[in-house]
N, C-alpha and C. Protein backbone atom coordinates (compact mmCIF):
# COMPACT_ATOMS: atom_id res chain seq x y z
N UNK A 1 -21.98 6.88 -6.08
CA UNK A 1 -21.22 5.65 -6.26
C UNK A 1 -21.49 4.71 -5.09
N UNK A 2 -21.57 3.39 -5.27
CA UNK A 2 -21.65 2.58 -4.32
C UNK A 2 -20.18 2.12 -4.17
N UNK A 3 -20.13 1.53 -2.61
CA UNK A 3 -19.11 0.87 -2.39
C UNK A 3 -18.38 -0.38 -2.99
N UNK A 4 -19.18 -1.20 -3.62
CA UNK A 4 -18.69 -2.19 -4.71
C UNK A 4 -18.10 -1.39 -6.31
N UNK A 5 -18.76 -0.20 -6.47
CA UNK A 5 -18.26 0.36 -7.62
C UNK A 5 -17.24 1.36 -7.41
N UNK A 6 -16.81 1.59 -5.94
CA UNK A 6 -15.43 2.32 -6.08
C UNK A 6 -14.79 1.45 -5.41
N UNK A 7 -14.55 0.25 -5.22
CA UNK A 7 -13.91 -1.09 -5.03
C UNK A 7 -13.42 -1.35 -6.17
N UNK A 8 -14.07 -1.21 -7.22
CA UNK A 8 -13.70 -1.70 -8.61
C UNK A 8 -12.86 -0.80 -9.57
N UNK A 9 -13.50 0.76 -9.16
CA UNK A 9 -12.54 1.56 -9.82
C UNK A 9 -11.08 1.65 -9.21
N UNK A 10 -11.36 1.09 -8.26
CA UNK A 10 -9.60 0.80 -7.56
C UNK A 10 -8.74 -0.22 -7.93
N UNK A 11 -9.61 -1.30 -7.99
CA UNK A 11 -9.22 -2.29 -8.13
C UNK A 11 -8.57 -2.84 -10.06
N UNK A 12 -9.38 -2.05 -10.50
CA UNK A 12 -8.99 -1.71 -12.15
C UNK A 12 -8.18 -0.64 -12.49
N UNK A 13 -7.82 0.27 -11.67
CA UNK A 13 -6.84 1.40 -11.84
C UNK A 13 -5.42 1.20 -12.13
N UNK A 14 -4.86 1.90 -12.72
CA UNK A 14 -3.37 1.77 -12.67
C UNK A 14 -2.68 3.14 -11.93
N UNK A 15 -1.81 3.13 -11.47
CA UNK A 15 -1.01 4.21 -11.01
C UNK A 15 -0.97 5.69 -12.00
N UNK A 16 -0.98 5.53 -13.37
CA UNK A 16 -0.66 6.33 -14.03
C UNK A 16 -2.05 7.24 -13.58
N UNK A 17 -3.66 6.25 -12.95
CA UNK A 17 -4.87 7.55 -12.89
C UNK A 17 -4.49 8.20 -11.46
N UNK A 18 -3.97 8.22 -10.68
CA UNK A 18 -3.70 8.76 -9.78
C UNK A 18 -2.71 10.22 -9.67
N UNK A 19 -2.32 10.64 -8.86
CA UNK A 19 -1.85 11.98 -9.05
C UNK A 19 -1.13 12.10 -7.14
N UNK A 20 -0.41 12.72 -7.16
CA UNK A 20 0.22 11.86 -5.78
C UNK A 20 0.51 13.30 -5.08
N UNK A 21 0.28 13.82 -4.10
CA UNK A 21 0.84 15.15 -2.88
C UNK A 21 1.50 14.87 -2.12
N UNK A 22 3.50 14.59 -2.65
CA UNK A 22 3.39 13.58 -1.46
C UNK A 22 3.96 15.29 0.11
N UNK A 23 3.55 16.49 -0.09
CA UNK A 23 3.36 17.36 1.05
C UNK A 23 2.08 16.69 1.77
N UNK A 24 1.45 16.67 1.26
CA UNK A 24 -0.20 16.28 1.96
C UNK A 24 -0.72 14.67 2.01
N UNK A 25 0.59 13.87 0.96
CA UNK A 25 0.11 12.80 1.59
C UNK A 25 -1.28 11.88 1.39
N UNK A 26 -1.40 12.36 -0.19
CA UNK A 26 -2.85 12.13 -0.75
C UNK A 26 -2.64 11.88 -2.21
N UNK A 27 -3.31 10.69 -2.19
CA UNK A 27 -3.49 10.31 -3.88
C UNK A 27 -4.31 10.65 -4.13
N UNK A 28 -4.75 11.14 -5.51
CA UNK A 28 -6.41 12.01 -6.19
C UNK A 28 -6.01 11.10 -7.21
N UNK A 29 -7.57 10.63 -7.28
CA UNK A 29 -7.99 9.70 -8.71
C UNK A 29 -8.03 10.87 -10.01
N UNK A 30 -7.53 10.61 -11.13
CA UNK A 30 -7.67 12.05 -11.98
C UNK A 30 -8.98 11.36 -12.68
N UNK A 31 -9.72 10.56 -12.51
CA UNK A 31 -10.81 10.28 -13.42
C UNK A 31 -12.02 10.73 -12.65
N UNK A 32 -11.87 10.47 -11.73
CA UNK A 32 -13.19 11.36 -10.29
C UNK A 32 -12.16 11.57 -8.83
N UNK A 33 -12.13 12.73 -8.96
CA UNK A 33 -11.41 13.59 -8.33
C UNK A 33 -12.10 13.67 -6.84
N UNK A 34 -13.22 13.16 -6.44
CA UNK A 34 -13.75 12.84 -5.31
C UNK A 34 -13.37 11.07 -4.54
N UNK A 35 -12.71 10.91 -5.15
CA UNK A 35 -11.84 9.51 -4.96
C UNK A 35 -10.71 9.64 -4.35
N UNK A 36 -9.84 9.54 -3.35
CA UNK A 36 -8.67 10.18 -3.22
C UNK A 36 -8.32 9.09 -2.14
N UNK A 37 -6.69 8.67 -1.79
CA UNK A 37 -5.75 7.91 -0.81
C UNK A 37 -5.55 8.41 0.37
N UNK A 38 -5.84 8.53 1.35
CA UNK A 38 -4.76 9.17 2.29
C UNK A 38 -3.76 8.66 2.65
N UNK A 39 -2.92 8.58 3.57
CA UNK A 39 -1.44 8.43 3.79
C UNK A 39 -1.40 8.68 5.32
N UNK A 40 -1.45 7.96 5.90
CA UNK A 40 -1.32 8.17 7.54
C UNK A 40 0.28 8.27 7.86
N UNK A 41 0.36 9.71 8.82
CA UNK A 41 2.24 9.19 8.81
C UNK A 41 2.78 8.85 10.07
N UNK A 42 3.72 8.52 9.97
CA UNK A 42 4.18 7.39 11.32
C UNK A 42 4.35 7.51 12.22
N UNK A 43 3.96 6.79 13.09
CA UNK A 43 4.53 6.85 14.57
C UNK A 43 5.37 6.24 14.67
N UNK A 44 6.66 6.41 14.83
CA UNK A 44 8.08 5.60 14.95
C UNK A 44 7.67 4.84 16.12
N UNK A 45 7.47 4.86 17.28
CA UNK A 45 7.29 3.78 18.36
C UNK A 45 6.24 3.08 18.09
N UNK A 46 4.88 3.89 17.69
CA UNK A 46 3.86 2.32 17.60
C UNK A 46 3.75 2.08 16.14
N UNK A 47 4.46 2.10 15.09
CA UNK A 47 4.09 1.35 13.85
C UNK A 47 5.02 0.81 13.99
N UNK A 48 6.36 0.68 14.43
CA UNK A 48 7.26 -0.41 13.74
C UNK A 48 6.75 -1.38 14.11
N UNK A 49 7.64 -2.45 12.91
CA UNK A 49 7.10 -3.70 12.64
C UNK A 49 7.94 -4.78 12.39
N UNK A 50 7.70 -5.36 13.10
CA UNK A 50 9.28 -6.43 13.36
C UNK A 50 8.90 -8.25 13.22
N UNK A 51 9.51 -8.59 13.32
CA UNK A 51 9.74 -10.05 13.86
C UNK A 51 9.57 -11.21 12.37
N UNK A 52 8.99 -10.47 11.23
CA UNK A 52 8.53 -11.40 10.02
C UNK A 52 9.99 -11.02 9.21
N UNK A 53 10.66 -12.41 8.81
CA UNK A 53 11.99 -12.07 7.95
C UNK A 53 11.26 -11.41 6.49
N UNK A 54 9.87 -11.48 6.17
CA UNK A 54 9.92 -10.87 4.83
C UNK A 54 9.87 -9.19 4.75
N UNK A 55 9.85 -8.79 5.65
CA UNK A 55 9.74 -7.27 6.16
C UNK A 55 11.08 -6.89 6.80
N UNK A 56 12.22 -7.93 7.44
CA UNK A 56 13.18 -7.20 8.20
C UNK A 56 14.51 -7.82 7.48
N UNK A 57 14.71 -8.67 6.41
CA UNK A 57 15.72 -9.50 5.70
C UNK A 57 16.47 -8.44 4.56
N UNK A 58 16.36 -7.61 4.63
CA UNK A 58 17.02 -6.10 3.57
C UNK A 58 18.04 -5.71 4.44
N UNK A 59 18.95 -5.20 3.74
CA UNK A 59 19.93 -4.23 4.51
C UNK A 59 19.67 -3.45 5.53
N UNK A 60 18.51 -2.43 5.29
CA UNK A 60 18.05 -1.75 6.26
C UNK A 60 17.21 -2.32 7.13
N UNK A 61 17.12 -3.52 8.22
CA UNK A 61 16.19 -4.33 8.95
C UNK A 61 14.92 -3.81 9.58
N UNK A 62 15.18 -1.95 9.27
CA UNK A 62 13.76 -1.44 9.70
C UNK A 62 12.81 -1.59 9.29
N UNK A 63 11.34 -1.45 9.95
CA UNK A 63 9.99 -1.92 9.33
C UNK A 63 9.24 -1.05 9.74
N UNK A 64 8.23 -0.29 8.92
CA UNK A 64 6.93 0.29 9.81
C UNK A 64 5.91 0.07 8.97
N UNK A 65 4.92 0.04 9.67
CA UNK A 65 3.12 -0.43 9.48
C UNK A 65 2.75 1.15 8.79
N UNK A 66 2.37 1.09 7.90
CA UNK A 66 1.58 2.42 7.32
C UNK A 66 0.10 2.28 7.01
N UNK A 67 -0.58 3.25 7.15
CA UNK A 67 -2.18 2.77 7.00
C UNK A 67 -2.89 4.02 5.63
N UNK A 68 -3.22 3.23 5.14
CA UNK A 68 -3.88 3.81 3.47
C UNK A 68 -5.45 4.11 3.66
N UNK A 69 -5.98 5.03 4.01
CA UNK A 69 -7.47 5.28 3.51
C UNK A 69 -7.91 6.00 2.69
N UNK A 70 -8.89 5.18 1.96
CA UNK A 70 -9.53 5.33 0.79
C UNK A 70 -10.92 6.04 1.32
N UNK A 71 -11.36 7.25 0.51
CA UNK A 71 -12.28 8.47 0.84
C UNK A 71 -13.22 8.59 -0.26
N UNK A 72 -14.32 8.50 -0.12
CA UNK A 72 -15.06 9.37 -1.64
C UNK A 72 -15.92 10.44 -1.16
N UNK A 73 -15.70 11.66 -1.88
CA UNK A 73 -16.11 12.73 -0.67
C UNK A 73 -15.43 12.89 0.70
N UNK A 74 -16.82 12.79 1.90
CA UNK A 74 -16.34 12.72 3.13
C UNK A 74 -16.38 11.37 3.87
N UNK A 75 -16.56 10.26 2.76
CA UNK A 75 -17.44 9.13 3.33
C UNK A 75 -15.95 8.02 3.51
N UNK A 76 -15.56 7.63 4.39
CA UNK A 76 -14.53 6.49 4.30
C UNK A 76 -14.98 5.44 3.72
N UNK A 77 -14.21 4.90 3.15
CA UNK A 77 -14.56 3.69 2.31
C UNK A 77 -13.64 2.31 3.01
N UNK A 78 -12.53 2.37 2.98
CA UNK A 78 -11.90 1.30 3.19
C UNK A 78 -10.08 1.45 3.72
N UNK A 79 -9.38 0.19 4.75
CA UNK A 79 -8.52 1.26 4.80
C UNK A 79 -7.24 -0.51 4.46
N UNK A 80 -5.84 0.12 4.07
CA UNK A 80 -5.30 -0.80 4.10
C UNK A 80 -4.06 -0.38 4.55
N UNK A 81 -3.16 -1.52 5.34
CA UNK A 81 -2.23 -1.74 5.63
C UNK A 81 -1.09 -2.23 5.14
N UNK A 82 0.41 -1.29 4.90
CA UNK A 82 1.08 -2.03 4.07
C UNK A 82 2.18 -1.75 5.16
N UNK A 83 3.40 -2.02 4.52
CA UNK A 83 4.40 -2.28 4.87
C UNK A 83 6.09 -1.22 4.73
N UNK A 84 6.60 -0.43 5.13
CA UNK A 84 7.76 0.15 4.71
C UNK A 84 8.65 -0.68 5.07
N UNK A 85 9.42 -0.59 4.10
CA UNK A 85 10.74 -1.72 4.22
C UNK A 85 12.22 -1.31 4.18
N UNK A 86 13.33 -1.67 4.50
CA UNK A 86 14.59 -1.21 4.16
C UNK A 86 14.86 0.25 3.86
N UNK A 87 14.61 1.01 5.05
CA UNK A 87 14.71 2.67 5.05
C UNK A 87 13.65 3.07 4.37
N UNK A 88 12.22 2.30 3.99
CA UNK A 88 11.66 3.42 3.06
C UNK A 88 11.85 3.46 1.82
N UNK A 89 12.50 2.34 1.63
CA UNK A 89 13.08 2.07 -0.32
C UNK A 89 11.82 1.40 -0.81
N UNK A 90 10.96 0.38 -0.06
CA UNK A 90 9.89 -0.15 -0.64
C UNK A 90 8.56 -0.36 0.42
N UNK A 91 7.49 -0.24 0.02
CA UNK A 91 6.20 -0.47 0.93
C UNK A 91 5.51 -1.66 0.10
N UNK A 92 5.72 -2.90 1.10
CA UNK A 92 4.98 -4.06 0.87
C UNK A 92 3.58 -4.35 1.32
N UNK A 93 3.00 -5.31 0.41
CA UNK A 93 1.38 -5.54 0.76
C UNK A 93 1.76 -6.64 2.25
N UNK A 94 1.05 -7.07 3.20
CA UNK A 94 1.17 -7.86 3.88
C UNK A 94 0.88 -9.15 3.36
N UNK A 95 1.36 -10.52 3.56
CA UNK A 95 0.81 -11.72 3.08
C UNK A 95 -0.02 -12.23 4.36
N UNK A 96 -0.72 -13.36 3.97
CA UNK A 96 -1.72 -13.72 4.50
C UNK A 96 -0.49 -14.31 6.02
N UNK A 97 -1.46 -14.51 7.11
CA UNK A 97 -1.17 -15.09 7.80
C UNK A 97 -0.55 -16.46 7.98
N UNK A 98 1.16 -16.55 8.34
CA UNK A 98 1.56 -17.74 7.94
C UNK A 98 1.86 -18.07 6.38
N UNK A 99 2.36 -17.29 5.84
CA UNK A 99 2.34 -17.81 4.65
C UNK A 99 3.07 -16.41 3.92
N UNK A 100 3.55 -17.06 2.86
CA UNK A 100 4.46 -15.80 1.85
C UNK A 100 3.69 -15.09 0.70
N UNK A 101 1.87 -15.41 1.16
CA UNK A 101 1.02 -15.48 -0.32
C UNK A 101 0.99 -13.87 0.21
N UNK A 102 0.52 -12.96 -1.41
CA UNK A 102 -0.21 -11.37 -0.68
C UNK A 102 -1.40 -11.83 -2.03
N UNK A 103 -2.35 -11.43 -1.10
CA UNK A 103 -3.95 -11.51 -1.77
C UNK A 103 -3.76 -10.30 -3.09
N UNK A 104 -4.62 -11.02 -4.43
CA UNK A 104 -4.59 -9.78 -5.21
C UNK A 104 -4.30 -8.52 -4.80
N UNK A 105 -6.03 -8.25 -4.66
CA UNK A 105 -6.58 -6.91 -3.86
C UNK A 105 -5.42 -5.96 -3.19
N UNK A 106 -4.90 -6.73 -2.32
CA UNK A 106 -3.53 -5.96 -1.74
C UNK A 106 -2.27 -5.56 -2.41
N UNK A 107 -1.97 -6.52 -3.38
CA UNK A 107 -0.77 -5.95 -4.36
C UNK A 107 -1.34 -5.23 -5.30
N UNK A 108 -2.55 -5.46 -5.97
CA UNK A 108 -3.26 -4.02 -6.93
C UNK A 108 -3.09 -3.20 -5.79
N UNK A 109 -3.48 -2.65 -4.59
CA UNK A 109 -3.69 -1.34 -3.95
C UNK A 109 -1.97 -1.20 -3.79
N UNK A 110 -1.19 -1.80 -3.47
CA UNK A 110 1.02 -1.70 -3.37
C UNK A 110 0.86 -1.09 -4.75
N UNK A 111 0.89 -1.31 -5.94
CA UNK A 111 0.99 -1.00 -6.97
C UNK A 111 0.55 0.64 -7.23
N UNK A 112 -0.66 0.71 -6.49
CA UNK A 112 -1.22 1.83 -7.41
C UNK A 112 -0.43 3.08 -6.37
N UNK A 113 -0.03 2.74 -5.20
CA UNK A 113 0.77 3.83 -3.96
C UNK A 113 1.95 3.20 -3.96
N UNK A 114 2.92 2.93 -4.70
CA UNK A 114 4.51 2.29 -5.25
C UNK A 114 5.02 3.62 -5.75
N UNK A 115 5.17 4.88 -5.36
CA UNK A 115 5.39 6.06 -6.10
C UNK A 115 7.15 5.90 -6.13
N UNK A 116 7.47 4.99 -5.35
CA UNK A 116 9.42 4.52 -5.42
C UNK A 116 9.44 3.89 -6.63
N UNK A 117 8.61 2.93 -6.97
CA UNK A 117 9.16 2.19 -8.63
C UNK A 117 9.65 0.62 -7.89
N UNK A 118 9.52 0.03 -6.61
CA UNK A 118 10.50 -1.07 -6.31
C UNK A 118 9.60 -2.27 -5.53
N UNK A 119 8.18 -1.78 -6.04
CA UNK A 119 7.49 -2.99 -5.40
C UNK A 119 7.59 -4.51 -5.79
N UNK A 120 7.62 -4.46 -7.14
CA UNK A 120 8.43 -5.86 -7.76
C UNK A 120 9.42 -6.59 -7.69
N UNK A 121 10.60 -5.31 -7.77
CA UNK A 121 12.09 -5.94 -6.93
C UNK A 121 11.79 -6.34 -5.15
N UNK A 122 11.41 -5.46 -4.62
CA UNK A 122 10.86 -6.04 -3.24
C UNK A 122 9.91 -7.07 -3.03
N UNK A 123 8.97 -7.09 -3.88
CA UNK A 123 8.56 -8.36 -3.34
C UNK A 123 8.97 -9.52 -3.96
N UNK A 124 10.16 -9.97 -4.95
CA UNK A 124 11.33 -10.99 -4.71
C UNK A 124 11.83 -11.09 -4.08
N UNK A 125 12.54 -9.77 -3.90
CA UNK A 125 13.69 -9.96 -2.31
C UNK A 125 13.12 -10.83 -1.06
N UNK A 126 11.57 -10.04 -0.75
CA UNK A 126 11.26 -10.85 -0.02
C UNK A 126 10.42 -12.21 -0.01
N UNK A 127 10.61 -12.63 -0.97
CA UNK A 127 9.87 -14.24 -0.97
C UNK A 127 8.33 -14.20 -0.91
N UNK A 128 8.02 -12.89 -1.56
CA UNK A 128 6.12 -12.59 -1.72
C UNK A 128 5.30 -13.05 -3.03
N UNK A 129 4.63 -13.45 -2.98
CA UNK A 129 4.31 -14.13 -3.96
C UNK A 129 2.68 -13.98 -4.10
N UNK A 130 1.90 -13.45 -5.13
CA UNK A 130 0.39 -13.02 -5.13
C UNK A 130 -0.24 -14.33 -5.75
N UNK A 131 -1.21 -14.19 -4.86
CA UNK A 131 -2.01 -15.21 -4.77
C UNK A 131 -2.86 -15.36 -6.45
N UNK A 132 -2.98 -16.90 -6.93
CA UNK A 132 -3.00 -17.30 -8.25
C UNK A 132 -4.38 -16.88 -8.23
């Protein structure tokens, strides 16, 4: 597989092809099983994430930075950064700099690791809005 063609199988996926560990912290593609998420887990002192009201405006004002890498085989592919929000009730895509937009690309990848069900209600709450 090239890197533009497992860009795409990501990017066309829905949650339902995935398969989730959340002990291990790994999404497996069930269509090629050499495709898989990782799940980096937190460092309470250096991921939190503060100061943007669309990340700290919830009941729970906590925030942490989580980091997503994407694997085929042993080969890294790509990695992304989202968002935990309000205790852990929702993980948001980041929006662009200055602005309330979140790029496709980033809410397809929120979507397909949304294993809570509340990425939609969260990103109203917080005033996120995917880019047209």
């Amino acid at each position: 597989m090239t890197y533009d063609s497992i860009m795409t199988s990501i990017n066309t996926s829905n949650k339902s092809d995935w398969l989730y560990n959340d002990e291990r912290g790994i999404f497996t593609n069930i269509q090629d099983v050499n495709l898989r998420i990782e799940v980096q887990e937190i460092d309470f002192d250096r991921d939190q994430f503060g100061g943007e009201d669309w990340a700290t405006k919830h009941p729970d004002s906590s925030a942490y930075r989580r980091t997503y890498s994407i694997y085929y085989n042993a080969s890294f592919i790509k990695e992304f950064v989202l968002v935990d929000v309000d205790g852990f009730r929702a993980t948001l895509p980041m929006p662009k700099i200055n602005t309330n937009i979140v790029s496709k690309q980033d809410y397809k990848f929120a979507e397909i690791v949304d294993y809570s069900g509340t990425l939609t209600e969260y990103m109203r709450r917080a005033g996120l809005e995917v880019e047209s």
